[in-house]
N, C-alpha and C. Protein backbone atom coordinates (compact mmCIF):
# COMPACT_ATOMS: atom_id res chain seq x y z
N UNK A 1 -88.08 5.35 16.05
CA UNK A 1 -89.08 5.30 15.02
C UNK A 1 -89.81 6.62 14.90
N UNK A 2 -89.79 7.26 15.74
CA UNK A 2 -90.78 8.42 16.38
C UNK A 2 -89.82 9.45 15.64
N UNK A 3 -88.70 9.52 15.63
CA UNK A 3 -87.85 10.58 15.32
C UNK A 3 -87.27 10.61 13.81
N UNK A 4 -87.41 9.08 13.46
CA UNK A 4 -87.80 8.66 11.57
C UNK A 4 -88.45 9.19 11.17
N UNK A 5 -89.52 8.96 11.48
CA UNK A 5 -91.16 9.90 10.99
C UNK A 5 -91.66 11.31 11.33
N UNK A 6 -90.61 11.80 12.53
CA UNK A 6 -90.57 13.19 12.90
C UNK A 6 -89.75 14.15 11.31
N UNK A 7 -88.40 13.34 11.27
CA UNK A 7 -87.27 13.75 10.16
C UNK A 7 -88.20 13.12 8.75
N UNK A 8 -88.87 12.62 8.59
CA UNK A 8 -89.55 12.10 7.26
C UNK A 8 -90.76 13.38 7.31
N UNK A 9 -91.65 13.52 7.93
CA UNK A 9 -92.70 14.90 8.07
C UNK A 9 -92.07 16.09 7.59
N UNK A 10 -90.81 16.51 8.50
CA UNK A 10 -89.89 17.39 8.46
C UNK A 10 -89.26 17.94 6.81
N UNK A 11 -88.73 16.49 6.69
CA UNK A 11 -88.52 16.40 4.83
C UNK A 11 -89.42 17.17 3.71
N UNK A 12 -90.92 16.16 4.12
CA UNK A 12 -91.72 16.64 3.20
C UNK A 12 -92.20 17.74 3.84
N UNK A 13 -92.20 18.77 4.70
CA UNK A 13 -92.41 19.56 4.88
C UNK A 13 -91.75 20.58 4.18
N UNK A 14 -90.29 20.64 4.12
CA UNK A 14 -89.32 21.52 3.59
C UNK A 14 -89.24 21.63 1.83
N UNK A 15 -89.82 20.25 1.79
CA UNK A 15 -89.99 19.46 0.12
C UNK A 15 -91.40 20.82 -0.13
N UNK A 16 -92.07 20.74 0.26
CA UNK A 16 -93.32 21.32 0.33
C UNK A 16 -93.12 22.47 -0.26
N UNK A 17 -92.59 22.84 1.14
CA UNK A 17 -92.24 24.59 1.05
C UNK A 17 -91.39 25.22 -0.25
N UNK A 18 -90.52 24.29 -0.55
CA UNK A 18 -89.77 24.92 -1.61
C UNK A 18 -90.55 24.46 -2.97
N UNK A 19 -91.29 23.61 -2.97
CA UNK A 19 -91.88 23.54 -4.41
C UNK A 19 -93.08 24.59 -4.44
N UNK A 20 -93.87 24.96 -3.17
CA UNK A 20 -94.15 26.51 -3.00
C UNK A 20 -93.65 27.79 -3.32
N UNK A 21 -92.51 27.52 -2.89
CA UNK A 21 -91.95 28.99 -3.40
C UNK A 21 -91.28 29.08 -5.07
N UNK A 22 -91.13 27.74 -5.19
CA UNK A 22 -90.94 27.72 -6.82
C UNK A 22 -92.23 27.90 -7.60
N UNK A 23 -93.10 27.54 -7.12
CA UNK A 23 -94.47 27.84 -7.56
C UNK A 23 -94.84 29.42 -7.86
N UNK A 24 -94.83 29.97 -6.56
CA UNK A 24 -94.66 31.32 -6.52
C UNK A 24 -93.85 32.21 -7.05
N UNK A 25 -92.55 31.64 -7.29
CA UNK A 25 -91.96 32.70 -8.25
C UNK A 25 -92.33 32.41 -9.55
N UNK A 26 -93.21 31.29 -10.29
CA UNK A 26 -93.18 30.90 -11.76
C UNK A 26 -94.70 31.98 -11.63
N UNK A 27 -95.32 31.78 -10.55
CA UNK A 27 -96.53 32.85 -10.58
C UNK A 27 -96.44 34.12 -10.70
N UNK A 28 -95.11 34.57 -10.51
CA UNK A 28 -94.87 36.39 -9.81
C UNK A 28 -94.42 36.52 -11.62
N UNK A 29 -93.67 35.68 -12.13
CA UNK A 29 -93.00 35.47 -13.17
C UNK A 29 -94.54 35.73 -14.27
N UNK A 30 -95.33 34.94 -14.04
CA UNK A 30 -96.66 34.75 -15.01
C UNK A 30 -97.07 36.09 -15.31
N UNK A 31 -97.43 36.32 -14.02
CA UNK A 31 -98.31 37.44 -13.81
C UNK A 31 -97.30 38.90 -14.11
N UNK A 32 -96.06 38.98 -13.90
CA UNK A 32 -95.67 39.67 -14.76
C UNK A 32 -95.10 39.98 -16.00
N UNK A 33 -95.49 39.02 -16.93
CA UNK A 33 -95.42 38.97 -18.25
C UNK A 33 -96.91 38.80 -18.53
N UNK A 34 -97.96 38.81 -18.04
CA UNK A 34 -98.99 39.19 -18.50
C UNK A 34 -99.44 40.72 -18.33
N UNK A 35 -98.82 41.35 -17.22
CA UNK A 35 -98.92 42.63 -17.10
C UNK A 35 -98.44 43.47 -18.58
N UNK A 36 -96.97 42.80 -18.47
CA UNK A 36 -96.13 43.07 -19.73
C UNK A 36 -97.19 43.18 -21.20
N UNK A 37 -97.50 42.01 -21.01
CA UNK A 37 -97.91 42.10 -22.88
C UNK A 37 -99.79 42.78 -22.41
N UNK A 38 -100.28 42.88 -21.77
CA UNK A 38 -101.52 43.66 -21.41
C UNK A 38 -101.09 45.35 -21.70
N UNK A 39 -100.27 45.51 -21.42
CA UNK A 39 -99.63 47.14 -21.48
C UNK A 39 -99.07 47.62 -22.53
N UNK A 40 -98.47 46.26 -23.62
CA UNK A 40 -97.99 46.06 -25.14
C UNK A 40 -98.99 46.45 -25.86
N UNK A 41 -100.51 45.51 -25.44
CA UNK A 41 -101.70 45.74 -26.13
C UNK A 41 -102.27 47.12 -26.06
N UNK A 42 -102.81 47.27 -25.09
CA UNK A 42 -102.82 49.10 -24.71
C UNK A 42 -102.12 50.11 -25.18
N UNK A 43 -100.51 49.85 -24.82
CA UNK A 43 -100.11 50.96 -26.50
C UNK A 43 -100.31 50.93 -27.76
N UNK A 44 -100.40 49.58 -28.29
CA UNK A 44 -100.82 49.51 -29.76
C UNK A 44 -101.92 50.10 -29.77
N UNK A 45 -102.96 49.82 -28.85
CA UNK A 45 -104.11 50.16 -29.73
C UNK A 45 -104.72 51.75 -29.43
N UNK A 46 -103.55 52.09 -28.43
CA UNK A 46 -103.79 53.48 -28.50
C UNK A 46 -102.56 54.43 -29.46
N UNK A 47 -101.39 53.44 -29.92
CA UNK A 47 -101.43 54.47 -31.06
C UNK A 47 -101.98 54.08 -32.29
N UNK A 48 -102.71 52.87 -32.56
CA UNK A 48 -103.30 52.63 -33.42
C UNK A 48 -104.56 53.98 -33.52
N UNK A 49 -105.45 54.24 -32.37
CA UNK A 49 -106.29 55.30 -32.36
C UNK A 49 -105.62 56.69 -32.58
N UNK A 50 -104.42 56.71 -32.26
CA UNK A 50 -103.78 58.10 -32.67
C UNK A 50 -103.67 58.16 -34.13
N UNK A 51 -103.25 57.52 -34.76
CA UNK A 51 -102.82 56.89 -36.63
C UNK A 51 -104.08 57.14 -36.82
N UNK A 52 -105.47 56.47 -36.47
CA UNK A 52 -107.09 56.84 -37.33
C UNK A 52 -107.09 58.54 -37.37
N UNK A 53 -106.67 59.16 -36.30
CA UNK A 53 -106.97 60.17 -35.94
C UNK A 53 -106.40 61.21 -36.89
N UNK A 54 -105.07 60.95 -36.62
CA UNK A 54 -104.34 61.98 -37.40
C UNK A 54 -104.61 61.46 -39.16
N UNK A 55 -104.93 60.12 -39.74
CA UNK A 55 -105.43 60.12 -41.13
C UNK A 55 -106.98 60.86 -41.24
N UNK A 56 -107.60 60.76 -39.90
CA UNK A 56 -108.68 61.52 -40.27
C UNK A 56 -109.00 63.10 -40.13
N UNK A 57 -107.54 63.44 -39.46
CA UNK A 57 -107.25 65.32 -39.56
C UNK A 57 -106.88 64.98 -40.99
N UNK A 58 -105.83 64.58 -41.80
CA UNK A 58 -105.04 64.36 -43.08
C UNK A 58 -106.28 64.38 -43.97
N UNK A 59 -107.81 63.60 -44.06
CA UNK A 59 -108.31 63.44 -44.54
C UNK A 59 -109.37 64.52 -44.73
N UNK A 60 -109.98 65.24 -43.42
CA UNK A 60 -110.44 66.59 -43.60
C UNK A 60 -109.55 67.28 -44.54
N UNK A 61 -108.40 67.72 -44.47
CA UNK A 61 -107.69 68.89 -44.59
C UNK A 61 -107.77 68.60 -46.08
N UNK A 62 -107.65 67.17 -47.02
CA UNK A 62 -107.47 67.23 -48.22
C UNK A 62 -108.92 67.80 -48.77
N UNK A 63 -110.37 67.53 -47.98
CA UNK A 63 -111.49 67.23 -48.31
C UNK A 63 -111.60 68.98 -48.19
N UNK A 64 -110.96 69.73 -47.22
CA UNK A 64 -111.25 71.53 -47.28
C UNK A 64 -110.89 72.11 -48.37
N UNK A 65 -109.28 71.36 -48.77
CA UNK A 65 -108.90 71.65 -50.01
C UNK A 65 -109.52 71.57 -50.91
N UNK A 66 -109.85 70.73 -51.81
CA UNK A 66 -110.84 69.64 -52.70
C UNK A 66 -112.12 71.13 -52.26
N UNK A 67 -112.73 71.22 -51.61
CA UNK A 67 -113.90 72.10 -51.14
C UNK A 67 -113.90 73.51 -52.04
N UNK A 68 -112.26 74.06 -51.24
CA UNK A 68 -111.78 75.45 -51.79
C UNK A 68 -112.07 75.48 -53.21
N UNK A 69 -111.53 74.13 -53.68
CA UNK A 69 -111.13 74.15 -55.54
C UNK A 69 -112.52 73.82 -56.10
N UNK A 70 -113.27 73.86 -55.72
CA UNK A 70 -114.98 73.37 -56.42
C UNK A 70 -115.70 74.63 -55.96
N UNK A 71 -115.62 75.46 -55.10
CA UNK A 71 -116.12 76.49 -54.33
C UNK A 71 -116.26 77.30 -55.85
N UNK A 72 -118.04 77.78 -56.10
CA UNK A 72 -118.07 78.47 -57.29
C UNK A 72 -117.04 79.58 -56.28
N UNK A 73 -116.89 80.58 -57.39
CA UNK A 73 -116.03 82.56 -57.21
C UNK A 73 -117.14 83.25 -57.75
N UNK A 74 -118.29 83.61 -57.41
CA UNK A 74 -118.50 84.42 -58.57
C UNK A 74 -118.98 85.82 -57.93
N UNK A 75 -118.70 87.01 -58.28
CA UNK A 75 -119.17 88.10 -57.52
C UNK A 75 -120.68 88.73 -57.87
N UNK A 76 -121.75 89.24 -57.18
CA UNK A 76 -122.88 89.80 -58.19
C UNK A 76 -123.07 90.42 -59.35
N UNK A 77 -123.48 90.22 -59.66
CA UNK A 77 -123.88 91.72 -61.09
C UNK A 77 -125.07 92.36 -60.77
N UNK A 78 -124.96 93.35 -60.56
CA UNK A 78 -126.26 93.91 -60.28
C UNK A 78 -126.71 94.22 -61.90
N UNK A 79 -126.63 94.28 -62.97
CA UNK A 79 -127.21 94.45 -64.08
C UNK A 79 -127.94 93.35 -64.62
N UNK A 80 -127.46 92.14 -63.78
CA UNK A 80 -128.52 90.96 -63.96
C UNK A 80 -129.99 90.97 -63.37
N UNK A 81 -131.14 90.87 -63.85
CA UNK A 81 -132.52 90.74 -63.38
C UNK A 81 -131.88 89.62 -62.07
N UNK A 82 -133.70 89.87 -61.37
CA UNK A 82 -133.67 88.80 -60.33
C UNK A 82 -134.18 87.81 -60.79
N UNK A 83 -133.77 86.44 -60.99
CA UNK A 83 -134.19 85.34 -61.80
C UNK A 83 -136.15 84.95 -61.04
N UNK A 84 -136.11 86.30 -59.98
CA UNK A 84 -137.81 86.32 -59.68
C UNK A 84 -138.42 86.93 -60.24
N UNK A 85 -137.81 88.10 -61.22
CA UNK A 85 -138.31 88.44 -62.46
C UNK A 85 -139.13 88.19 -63.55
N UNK A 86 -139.97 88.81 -64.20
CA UNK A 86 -140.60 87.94 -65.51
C UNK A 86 -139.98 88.66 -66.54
N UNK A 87 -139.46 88.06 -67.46
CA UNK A 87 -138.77 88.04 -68.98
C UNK A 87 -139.73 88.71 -69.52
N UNK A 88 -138.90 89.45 -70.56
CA UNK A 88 -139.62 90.22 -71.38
C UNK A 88 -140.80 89.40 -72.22
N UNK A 89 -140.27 88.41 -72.19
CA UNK A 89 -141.06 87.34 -73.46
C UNK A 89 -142.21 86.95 -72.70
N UNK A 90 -142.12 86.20 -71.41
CA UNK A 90 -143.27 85.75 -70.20
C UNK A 90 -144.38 86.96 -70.31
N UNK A 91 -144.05 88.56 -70.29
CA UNK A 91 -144.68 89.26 -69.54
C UNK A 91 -145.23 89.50 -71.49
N UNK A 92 -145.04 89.59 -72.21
CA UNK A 92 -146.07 90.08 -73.32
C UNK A 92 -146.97 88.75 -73.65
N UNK A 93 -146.43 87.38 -73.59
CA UNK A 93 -147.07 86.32 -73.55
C UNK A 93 -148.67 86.83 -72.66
N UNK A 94 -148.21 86.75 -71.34
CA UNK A 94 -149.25 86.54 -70.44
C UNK A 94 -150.47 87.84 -70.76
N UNK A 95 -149.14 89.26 -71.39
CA UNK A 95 -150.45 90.34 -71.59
C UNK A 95 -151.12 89.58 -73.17
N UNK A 96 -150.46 89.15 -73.97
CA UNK A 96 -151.41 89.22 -75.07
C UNK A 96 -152.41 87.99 -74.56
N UNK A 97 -152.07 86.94 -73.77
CA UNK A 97 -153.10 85.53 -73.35
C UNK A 97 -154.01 86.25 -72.54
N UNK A 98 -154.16 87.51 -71.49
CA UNK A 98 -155.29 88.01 -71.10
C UNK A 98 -155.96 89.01 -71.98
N UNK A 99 -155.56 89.23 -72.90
CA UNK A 99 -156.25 90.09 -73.40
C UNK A 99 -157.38 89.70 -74.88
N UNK A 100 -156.86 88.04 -74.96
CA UNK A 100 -158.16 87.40 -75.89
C UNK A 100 -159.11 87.02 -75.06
N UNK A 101 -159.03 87.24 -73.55
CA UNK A 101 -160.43 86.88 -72.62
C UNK A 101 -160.81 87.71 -71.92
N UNK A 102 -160.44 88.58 -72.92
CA UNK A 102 -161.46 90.27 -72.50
C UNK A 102 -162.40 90.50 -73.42
């Protein structure tokens, strides 16, 4: 009887162990397909950040362009007054307006 229940312990012992180690490999298994798609995610979203990046070099470079083409050209004239100047018209105005309150 002693050696029934020794070989019955024994059983579920071995029963044990191997639904353990089936356990453990469905775990080694888990855990590396979560590694897997954790490392899937991480490249996407770092070349997703590369793609913002390089549309936002693409997007300067059109906006320098666009810049260049609106950029007045114009060179000085020195024969132009300094618009800090008073006009011929301002400056006889103001002499003939001081000179009725003399």
């Amino acid at each position: 009887m002693r050696e029934a229940a020794a070989l019955a312990d024994k059983e579920r012992l071995e029963e044990i162990q191997r639904q353990m180690a089936e356990q453990a490999k469905i775990d080694r298994e888990r855990v590396k397909y979560r590694e897997e798609k954790l490392q899937e995610q991480k490249q996407a979203r770092k070349m997703a950040e590369e793609q913002a990046k390089e549309a936002e070099r693409e997007k300067e470079m059109r906006l320098d362009k666009l810049r260049e083409q609106v950029q007045p050209h114009v060179e000085s004239d020195p024969g132009i007054k300094s618009t800090n100047s008073l006009t011929h018209f301002q400056f006889i105005f103001i002499l003939i307006f001081s000179l009725k309150f003399l």
